[in-house]
Protein backbone atom coordinates (compact mmCIF):
# COMPACT_ATOMS: atom_id res chain seq x y z
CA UNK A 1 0.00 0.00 0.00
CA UNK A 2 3.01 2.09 0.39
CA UNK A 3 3.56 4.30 -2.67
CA UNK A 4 -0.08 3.96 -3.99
CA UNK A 5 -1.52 7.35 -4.59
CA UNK A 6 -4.79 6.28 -5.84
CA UNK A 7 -6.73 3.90 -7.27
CA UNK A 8 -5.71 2.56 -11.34
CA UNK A 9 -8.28 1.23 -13.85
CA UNK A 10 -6.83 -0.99 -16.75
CA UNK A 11 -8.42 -1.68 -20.06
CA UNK A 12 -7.33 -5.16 -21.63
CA UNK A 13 -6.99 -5.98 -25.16
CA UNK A 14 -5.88 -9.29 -26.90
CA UNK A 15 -4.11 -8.90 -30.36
CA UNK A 16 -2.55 -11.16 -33.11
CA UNK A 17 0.98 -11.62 -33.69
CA UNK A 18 1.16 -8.65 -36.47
CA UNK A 19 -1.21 -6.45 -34.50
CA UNK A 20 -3.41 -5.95 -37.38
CA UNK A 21 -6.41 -7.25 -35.27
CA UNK A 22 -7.07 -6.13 -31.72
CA UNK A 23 -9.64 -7.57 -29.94
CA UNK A 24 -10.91 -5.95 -26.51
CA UNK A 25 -11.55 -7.87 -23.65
CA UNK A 26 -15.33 -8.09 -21.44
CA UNK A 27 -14.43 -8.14 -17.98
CA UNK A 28 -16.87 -9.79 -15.75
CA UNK A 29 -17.37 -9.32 -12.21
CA UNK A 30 -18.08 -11.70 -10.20
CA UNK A 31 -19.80 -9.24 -7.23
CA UNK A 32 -22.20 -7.56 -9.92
CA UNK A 33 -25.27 -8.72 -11.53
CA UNK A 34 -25.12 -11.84 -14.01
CA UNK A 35 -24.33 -11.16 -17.55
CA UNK A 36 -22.55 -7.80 -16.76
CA UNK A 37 -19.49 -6.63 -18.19
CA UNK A 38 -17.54 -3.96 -17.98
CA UNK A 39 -14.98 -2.13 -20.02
CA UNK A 40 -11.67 -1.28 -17.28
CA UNK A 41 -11.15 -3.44 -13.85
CA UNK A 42 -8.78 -2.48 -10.88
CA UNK A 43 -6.26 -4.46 -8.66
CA UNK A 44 -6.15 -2.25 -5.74
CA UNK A 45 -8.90 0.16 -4.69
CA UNK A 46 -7.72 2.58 -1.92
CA UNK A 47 -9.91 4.95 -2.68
CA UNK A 48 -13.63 3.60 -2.41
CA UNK A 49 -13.82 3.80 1.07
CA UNK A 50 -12.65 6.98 2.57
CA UNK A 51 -15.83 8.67 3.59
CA UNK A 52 -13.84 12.18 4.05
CA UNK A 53 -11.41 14.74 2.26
CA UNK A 54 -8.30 13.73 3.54
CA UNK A 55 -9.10 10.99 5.69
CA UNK A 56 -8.00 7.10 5.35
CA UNK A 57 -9.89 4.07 3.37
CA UNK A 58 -12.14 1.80 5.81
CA UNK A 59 -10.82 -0.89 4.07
CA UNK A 60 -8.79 -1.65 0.69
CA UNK A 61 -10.26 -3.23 -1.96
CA UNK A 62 -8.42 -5.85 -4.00
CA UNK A 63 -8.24 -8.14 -7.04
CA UNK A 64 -8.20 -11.81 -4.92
CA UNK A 65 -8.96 -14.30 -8.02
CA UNK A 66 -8.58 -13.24 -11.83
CA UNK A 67 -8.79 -15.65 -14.39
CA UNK A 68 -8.40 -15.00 -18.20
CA UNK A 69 -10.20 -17.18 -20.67
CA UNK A 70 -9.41 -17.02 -24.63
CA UNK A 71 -11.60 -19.54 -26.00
CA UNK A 72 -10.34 -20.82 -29.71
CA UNK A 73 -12.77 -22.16 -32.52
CA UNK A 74 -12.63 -25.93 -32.93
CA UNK A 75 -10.49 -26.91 -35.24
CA UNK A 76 -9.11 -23.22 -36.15
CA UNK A 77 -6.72 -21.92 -33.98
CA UNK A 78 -6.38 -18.52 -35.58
CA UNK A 79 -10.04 -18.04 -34.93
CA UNK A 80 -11.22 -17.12 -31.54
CA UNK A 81 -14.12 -16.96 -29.61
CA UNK A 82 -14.68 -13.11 -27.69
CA UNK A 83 -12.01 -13.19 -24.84
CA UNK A 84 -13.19 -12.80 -21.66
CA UNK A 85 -11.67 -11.55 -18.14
CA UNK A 86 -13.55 -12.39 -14.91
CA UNK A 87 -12.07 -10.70 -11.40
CA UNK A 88 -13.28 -11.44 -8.07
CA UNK A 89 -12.35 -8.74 -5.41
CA UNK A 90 -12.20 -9.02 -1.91
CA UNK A 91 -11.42 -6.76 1.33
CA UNK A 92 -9.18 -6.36 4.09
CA UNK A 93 -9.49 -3.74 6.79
CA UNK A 94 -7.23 -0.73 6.45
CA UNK A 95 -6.21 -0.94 10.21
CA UNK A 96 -5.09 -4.61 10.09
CA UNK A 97 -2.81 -3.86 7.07
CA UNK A 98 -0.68 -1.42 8.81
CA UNK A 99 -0.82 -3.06 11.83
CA UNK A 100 0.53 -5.82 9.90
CA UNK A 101 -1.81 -8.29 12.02
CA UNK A 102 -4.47 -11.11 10.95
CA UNK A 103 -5.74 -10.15 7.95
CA UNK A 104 -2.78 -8.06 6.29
CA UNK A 105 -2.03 -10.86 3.62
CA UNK A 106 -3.82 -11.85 0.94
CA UNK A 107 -3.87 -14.81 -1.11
CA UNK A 108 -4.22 -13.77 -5.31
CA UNK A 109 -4.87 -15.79 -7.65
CA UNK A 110 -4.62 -15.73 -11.61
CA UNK A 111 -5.39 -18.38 -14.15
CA UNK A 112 -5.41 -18.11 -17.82
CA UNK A 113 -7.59 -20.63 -20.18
């Protein structure tokens, strides 16, 4: 958390070898409402939760699981099916992580298909 200044959003794209084809990538969340995607994702929020100008987050806000799936067509693997990221976040207390107590670690996780 040290050195973060606010919270990033990243956009992810997919290309071919040549970069004549770019293909973005839907990004599913697994906290929102089935069948909704979304355009940018985050892997550290410390910005959500501060309820006051100048004050510190509740809690921080992070990317926990994030798994990447590029599905091909059968039997053509130049052809592929729309790419799709899905993130799961997760919290931790903003107290316990400098206190460096339970809860200050977090187990990530990232998979791609």
């Amino acid at each position: 958390i040290e050195g973060v200044k606010g919270t990033e959003f990243y956009s992810l794209f997919i290309s071919n070898p040549d970069l004549t084809t770019i293909y973005p990538v839907a990004v599913e969340v697994e906290e929102l409402q089935t069948n909704s995607r979304v355009g940018r994702f985050f892997l550290l929020d410390v910005n959500s939760s501060i309820s006051s100008a100048g004050g510190s987050p509740a809690y921080i806000q992070y990317a926990a699981s994030i798994s990447l799936d590029i599905p091909v067509q059968d039997g053509k693997s130049d052809l592929l099916y729309p790419p799709r990221l899905r993130v799961k976040y997760a919290q931790r207390p903003y107290g316990r992580i400098l206190s460096r107590g339970n809860g200050a670690l977090a187990r990530v996780t990232f998979v791609v298909n």
